[in-house]
Protein backbone atom coordinates (compact mmCIF):
# COMPACT_ATOMS: atom_id res chain seq x y z
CA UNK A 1 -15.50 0.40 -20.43
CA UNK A 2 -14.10 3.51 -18.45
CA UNK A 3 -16.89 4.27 -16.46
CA UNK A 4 -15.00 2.80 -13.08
CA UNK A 5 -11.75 4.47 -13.64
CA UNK A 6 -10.50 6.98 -11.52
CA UNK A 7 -7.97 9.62 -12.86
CA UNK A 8 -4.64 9.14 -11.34
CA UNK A 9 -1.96 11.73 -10.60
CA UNK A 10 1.81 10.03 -9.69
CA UNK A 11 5.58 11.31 -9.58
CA UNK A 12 7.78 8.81 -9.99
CA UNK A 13 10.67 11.17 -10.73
CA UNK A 14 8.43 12.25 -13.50
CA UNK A 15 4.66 13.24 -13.63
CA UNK A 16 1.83 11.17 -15.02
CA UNK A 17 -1.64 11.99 -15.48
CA UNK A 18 -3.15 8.38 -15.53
CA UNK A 19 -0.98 6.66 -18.34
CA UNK A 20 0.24 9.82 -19.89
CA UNK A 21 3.84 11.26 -19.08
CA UNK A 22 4.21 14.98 -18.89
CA UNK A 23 5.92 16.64 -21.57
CA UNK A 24 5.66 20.35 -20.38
CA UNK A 25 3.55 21.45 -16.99
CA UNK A 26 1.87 24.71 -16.10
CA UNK A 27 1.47 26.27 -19.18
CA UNK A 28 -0.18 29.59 -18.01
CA UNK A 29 -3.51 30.07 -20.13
CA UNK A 30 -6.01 32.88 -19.54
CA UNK A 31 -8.49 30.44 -17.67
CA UNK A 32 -6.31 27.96 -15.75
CA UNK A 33 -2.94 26.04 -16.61
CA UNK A 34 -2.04 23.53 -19.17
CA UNK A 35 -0.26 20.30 -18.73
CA UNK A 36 1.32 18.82 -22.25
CA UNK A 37 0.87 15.00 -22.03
CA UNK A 38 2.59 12.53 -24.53
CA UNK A 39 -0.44 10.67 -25.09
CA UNK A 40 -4.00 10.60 -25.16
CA UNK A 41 -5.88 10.33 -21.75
CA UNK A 42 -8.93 7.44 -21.51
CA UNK A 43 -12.16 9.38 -20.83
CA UNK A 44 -15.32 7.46 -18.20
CA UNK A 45 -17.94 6.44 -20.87
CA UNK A 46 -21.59 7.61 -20.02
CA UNK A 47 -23.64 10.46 -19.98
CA UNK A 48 -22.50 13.60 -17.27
CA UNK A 49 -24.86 12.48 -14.84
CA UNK A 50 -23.38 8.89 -14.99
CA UNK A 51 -19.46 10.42 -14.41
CA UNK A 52 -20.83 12.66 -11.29
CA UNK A 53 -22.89 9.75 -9.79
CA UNK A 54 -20.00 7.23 -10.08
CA UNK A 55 -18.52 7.54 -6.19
CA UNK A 56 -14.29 7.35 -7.55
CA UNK A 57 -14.97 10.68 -8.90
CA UNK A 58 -15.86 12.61 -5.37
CA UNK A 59 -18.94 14.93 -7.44
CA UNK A 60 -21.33 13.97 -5.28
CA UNK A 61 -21.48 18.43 -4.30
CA UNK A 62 -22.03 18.63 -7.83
CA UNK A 63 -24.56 15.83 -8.02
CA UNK A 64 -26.78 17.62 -5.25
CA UNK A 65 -26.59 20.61 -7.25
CA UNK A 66 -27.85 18.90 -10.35
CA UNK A 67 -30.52 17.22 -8.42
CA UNK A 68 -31.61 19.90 -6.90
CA UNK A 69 -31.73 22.08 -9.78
CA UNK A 70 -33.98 19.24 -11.47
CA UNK A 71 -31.43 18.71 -14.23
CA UNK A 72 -30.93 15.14 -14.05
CA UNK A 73 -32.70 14.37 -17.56
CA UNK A 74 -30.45 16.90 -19.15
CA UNK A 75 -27.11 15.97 -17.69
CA UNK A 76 -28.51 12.27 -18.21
CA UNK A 77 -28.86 12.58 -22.23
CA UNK A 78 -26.50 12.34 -25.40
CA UNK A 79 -25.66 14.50 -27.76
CA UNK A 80 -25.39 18.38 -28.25
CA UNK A 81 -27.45 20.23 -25.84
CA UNK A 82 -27.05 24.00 -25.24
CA UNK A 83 -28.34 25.90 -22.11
CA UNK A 84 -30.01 29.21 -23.02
């Protein structure tokens, strides 16, 4: 269903993250900053692999990376995983 969006940043005299309006931006954390949106964001559907294959989302660095690394069956399954 979401696997062809594309996440979508706009100011239109306020900020939107796809169809969410921002409530409160830059919200210092200890690893990285925090936007506050009024609603909840759609998410691509699919595995990892399918999101950094799918060209709208630019990964293909991170693709080649994966690929090279041989972890395409990992990134390609569902469910918990953990990396040890």
């Amino acid at each position: 269903m979401f696997s062809n969006s594309t996440f979508c940043l706009l100011y239109q005299g306020s900020l939107y993250f796809n169809q969410g309006t921002v409530v409160k931006g830059e919200i210092q954390a200890s690893n990285g900053v925090i936007y506050l949106v009024d609603e909840v964001l759609d998410v691509p559907e699919g595995t990892i692999l399918d999101v950094i294959n799918n060209p709208a989302y630019n990964l293909s660095g991170f693709a080649n990376l994966v690929h090279g690394a041989g972890l395409d069956r990992t990134f390609n399954s569902t469910g918990k995983f953990e990396f040890r």
